[in-house]
N, C-alpha and C. Protein backbone atom coordinates (compact mmCIF):
# COMPACT_ATOMS: atom_id res chain seq x y z
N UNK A 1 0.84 -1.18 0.00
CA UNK A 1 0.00 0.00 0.00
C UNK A 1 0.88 1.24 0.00
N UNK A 2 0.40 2.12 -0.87
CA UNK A 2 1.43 3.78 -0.85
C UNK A 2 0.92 4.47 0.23
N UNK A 3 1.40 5.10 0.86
CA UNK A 3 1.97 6.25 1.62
C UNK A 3 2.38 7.42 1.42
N UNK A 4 1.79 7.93 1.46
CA UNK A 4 2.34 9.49 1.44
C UNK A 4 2.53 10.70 2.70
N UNK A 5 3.53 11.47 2.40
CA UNK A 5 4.29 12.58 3.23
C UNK A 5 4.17 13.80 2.60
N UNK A 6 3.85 13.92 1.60
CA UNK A 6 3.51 15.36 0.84
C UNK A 6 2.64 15.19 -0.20
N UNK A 7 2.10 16.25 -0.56
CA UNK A 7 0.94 16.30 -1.54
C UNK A 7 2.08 15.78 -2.57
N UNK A 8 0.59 15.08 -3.71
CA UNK A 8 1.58 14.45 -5.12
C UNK A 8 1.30 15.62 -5.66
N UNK A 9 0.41 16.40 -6.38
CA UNK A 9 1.06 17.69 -6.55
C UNK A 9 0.99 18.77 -6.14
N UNK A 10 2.08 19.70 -6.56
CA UNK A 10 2.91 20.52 -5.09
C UNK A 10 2.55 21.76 -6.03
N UNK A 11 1.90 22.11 -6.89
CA UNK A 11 2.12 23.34 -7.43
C UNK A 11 1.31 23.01 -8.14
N UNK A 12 0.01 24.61 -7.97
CA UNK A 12 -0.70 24.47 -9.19
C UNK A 12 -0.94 24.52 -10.33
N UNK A 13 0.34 24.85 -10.87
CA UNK A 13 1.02 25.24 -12.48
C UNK A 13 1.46 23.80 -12.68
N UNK A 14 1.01 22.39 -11.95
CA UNK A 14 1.15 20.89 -12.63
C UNK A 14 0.18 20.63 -12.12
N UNK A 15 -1.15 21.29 -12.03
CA UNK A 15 -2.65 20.80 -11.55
C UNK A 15 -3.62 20.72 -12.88
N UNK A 16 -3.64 19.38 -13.40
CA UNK A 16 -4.19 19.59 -14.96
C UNK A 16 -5.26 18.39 -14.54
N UNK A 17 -6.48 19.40 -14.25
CA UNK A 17 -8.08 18.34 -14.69
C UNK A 17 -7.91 16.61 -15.15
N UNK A 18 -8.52 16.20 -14.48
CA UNK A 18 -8.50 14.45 -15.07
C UNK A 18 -7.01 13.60 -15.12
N UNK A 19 -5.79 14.14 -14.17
CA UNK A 19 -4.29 13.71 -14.62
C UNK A 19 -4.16 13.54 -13.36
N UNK A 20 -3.55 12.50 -13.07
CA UNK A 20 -3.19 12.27 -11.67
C UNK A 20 -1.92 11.56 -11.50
N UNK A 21 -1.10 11.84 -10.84
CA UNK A 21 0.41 11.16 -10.52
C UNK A 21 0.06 9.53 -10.52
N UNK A 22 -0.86 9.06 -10.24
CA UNK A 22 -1.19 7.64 -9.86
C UNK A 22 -2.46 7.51 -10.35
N UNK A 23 -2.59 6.90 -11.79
CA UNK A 23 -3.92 6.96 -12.47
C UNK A 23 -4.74 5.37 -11.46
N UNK A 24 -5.82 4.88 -11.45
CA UNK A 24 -6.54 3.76 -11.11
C UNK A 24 -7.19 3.45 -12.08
N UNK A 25 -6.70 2.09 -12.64
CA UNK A 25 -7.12 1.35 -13.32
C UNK A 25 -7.80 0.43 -13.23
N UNK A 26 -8.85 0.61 -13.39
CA UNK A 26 -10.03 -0.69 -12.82
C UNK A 26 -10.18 -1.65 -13.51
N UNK A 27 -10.56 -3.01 -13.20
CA UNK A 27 -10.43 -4.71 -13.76
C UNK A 27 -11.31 -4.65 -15.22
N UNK A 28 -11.97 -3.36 -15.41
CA UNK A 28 -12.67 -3.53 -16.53
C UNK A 28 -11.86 -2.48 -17.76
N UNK A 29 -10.91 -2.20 -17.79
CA UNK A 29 -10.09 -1.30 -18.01
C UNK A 29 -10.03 0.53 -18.17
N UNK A 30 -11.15 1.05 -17.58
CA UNK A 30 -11.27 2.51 -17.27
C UNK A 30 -10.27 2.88 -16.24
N UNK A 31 -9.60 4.15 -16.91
CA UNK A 31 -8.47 4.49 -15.82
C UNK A 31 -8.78 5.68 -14.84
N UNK A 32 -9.41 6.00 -14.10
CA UNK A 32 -9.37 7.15 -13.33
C UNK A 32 -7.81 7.93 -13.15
N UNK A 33 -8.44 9.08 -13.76
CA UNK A 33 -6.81 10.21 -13.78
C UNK A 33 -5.99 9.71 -14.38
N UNK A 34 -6.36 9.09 -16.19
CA UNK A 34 -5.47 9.06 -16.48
C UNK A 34 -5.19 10.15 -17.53
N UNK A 35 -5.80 10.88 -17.80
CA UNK A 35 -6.19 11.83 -18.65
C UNK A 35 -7.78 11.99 -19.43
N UNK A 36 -8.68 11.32 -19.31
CA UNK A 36 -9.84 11.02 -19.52
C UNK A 36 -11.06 11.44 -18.80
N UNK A 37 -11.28 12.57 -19.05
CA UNK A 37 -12.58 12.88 -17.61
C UNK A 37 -13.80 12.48 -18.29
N UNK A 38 -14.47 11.27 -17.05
CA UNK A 38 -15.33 10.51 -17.55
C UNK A 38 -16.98 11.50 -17.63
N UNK A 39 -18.36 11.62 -17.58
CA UNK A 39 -19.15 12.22 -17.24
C UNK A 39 -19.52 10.80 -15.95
N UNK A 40 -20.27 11.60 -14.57
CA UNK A 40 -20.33 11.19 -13.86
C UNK A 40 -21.90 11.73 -13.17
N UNK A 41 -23.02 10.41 -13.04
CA UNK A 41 -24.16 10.14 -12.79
C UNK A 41 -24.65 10.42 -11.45
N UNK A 42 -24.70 11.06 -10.69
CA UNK A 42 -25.58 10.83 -9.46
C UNK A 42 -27.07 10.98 -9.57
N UNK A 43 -27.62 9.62 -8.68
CA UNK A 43 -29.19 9.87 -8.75
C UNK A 43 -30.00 9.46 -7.92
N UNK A 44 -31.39 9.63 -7.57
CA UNK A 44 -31.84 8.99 -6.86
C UNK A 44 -33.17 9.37 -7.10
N UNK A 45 -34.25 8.64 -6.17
CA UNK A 45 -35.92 8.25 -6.65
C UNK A 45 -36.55 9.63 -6.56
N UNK A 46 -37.77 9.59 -7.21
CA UNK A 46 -38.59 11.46 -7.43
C UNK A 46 -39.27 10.79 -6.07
N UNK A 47 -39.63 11.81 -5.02
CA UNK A 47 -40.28 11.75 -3.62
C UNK A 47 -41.45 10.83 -3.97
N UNK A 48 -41.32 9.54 -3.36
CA UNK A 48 -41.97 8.93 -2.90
C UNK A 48 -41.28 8.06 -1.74
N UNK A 49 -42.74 7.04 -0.89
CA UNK A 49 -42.45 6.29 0.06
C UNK A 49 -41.57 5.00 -0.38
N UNK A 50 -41.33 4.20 0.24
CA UNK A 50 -40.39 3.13 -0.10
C UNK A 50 -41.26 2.37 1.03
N UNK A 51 -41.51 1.45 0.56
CA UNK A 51 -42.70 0.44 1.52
C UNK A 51 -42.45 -1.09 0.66
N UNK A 52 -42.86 -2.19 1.15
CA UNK A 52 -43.23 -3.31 0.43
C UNK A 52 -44.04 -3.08 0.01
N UNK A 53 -45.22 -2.47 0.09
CA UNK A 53 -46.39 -1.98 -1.11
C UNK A 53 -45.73 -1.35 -2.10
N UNK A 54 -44.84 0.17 -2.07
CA UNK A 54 -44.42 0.82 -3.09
C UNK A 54 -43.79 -0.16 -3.48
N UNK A 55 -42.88 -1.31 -3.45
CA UNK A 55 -41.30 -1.65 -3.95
C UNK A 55 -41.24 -2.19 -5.38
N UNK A 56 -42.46 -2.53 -6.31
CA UNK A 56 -42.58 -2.45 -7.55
C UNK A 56 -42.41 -1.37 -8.11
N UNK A 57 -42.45 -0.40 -7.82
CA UNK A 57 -42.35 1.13 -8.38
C UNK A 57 -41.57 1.61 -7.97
N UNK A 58 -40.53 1.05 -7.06
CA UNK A 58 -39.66 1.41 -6.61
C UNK A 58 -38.36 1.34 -7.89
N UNK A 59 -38.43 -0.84 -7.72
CA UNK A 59 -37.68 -1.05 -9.07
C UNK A 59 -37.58 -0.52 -9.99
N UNK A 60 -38.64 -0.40 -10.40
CA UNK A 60 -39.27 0.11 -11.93
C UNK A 60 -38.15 1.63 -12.13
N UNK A 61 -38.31 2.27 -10.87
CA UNK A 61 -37.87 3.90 -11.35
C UNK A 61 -36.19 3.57 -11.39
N UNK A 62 -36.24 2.64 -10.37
CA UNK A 62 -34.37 2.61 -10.36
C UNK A 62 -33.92 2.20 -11.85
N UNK A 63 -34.80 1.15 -12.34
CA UNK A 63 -34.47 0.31 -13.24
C UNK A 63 -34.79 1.63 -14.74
N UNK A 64 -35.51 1.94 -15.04
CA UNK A 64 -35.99 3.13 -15.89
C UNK A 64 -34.86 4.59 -15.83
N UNK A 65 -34.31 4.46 -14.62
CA UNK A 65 -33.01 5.55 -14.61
C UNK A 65 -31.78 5.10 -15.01
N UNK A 66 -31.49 4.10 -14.53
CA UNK A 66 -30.42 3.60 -14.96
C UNK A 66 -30.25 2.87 -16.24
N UNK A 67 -31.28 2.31 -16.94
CA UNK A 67 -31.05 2.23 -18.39
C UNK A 67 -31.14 2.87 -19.32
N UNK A 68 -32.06 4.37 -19.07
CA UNK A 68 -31.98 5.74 -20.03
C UNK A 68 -30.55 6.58 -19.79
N UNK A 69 -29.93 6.17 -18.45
CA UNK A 69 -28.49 6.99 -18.29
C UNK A 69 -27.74 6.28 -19.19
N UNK A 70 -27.77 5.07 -19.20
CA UNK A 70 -26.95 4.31 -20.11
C UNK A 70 -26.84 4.32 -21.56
N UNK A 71 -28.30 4.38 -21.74
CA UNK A 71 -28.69 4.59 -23.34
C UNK A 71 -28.11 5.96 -24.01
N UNK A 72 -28.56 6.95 -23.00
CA UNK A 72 -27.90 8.45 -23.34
C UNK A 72 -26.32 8.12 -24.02
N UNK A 73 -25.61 7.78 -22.98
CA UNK A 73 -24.01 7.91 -22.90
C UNK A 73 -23.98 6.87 -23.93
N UNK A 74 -24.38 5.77 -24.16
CA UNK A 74 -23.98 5.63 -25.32
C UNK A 74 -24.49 6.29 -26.92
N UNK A 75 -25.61 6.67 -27.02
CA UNK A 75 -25.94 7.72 -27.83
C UNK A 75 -24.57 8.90 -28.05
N UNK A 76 -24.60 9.52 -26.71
CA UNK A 76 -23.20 10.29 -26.91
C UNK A 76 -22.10 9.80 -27.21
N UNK A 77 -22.22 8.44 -27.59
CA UNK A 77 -20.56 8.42 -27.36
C UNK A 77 -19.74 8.47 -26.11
N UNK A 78 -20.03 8.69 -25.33
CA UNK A 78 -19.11 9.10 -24.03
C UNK A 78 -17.77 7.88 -23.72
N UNK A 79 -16.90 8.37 -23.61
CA UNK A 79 -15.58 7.19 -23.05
C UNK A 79 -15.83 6.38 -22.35
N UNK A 80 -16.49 6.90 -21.11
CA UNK A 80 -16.85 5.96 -20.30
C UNK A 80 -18.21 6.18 -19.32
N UNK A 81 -18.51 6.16 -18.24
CA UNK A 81 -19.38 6.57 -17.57
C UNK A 81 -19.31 6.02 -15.79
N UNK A 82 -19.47 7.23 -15.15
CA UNK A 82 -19.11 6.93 -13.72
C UNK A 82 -20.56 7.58 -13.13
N UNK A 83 -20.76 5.35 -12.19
CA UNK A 83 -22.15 6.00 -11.84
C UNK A 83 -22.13 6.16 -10.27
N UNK A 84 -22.73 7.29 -9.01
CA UNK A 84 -22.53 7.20 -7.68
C UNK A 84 -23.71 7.11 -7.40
N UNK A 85 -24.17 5.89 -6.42
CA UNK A 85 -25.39 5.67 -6.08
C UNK A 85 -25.26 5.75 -4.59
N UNK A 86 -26.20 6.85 -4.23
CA UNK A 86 -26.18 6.71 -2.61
C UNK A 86 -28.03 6.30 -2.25
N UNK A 87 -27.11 5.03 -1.36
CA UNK A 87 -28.29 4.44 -1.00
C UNK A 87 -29.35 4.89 0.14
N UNK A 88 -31.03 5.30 -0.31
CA UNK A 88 -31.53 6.32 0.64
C UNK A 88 -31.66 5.58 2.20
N UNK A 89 -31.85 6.12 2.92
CA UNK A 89 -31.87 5.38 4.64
C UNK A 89 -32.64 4.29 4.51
N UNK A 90 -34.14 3.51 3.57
CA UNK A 90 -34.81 3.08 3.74
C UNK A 90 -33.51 2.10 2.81
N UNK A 91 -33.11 1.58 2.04
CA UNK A 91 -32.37 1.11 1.17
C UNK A 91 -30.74 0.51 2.13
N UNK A 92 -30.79 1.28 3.16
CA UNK A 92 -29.85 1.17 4.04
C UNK A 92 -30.02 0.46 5.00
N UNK A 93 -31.32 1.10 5.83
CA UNK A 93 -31.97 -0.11 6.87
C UNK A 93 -32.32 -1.38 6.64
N UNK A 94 -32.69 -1.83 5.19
CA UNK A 94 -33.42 -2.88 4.98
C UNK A 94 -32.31 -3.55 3.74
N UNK A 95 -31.21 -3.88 3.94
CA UNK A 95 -29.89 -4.50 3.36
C UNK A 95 -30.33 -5.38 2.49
N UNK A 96 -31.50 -6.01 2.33
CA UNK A 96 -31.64 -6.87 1.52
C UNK A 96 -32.87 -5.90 0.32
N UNK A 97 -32.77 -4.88 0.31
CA UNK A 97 -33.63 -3.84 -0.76
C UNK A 97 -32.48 -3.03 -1.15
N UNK A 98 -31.10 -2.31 -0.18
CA UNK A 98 -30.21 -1.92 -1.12
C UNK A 98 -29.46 -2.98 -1.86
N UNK A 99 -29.38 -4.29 -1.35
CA UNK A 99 -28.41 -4.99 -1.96
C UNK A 99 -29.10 -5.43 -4.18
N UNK A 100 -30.76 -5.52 -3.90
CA UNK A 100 -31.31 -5.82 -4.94
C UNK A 100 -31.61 -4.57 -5.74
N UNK A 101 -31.37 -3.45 -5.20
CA UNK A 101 -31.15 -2.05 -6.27
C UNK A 101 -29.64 -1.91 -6.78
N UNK A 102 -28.64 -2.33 -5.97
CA UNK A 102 -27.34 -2.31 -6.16
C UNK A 102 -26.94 -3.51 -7.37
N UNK A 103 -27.29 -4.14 -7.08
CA UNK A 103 -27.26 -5.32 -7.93
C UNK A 103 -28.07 -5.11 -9.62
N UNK A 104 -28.93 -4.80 -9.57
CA UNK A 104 -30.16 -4.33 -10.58
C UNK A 104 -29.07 -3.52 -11.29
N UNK A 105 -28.57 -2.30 -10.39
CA UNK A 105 -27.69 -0.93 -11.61
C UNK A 105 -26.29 -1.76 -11.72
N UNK A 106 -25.91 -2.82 -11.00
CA UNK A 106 -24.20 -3.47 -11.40
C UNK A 106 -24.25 -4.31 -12.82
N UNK A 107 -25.67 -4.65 -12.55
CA UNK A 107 -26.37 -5.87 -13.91
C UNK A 107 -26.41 -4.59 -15.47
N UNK A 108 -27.02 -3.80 -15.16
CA UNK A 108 -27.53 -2.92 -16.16
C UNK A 108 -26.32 -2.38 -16.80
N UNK A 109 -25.27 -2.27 -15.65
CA UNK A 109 -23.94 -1.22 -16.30
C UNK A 109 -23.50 -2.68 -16.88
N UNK A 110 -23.26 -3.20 -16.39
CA UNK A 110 -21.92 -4.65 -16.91
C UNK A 110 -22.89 -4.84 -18.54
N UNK A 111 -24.02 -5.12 -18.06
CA UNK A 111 -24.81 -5.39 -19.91
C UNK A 111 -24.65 -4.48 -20.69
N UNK A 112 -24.33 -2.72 -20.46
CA UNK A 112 -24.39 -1.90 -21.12
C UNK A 112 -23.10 -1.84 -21.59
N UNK A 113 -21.99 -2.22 -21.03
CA UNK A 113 -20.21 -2.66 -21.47
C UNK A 113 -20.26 -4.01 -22.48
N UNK A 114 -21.01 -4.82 -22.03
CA UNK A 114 -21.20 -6.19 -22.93
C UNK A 114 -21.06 -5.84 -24.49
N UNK A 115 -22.40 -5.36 -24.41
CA UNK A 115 -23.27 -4.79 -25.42
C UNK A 115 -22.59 -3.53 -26.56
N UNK A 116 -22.24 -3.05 -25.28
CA UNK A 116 -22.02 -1.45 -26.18
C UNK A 116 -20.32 -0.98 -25.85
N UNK A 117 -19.76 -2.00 -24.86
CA UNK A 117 -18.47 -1.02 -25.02
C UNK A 117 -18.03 -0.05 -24.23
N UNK A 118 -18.98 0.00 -23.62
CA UNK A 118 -19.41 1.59 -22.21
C UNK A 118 -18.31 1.03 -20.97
N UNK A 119 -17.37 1.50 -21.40
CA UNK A 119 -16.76 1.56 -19.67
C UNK A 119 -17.28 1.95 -18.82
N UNK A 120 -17.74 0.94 -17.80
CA UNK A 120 -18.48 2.16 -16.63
C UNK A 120 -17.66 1.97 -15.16
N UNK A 121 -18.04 2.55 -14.43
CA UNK A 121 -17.26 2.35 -13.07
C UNK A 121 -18.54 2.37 -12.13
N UNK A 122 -18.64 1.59 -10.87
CA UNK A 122 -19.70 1.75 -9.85
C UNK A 122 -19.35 1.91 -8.50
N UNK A 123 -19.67 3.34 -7.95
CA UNK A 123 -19.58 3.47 -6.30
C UNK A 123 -21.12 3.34 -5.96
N UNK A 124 -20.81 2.71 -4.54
CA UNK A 124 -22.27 2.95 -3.71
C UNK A 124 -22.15 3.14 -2.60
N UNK A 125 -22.51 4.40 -1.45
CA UNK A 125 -22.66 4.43 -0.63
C UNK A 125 -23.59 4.59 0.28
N UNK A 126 -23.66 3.65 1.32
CA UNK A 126 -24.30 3.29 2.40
C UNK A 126 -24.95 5.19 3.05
N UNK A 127 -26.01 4.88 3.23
CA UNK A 127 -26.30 6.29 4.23
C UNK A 127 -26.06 6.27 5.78
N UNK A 128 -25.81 7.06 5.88
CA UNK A 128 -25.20 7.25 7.54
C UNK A 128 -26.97 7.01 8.14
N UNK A 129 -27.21 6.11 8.73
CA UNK A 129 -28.09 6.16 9.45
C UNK A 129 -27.97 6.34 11.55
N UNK A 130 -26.97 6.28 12.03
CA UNK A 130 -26.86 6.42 13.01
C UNK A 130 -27.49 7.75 13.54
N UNK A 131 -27.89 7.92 14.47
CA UNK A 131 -28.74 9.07 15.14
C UNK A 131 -30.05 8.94 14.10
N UNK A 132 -30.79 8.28 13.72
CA UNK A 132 -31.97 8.42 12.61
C UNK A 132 -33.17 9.36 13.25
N UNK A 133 -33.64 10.12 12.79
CA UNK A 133 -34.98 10.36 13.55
C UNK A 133 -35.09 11.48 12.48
N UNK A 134 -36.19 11.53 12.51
CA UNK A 134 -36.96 12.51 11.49
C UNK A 134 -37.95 13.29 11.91
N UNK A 135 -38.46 14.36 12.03
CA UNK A 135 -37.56 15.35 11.22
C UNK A 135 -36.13 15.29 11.74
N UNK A 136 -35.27 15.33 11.12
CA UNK A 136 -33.87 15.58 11.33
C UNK A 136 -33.74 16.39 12.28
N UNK A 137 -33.13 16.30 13.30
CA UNK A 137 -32.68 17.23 14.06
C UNK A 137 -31.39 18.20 14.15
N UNK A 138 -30.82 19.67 14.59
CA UNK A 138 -30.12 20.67 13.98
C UNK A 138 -29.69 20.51 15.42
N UNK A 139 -28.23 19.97 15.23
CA UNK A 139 -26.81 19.69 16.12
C UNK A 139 -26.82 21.64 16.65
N UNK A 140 -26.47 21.28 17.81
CA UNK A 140 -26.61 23.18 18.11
C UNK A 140 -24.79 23.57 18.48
N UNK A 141 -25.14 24.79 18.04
CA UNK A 141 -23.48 25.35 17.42
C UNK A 141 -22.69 24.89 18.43
């Protein structure tokens, strides 16, 4: 594992967009920073509940977003495509509903690379649910 003791770069006259001293090359071959700035997806459901009653329409919207994002970028052309899915608290609490939305957009991207060529890359993060309560409560200064 690297280590570092000083910034990798030290001057902003070698600070060039999408270039990084240490590009990441992922198993599907998209390189983060290697000179390539990918377009990058964040998304999530139009306000509704998340219930076992809703969870057909739940799919449906995840599944309906994530294959028109896909369709787009390849329409465009795009190099590659970087998607960040943050999973909402209800998707978080109930591990076996984020794991089958997570899975649903890992299926959709990998078919959309099959198919079309689309490098994609996938983050997902977990929502902080600790302290939960709603209305949210405002930490005092």
């Amino acid at each position: 594992m690297m280590t570092f003791t000083k910034l990798s770069i030290d001057s902003l006259d070698n600070f060039v967009y999408g270039v990084c001293p240490h590009p990441m090359r992922l198993a599907n071959g998209l390189v983060i920073g290697g000179g390539t700035v990918y377009p990058e997806l964040n998304f999530t459901l139009p306000a509704m509940e998340i219930s076992p009653a809703t969870w057909p329409e739940v799919r449906a919207q995840y599944t309906q977003i994530i294959t028109e994002a896909c369709a787009r970028a390849v329409d465009l052309a795009a190099p590659g495509l970087v998607v960040e899915f943050e999973l909402l608290p209800e998707l978080t609490q109930n591990p076996s509903w984020g794991a089958e939305i997570t899975r649903l957009i890992h299926e959709t991207l990998e078919e959309t690379q099959l198919k079309h060529g689309l490098l994609t890359a996938f983050r997902v993060t977990p929502n902080d649910i600790r302290e939960f309560a709603r209305p949210p409560w405002t930490r005092p200064s």
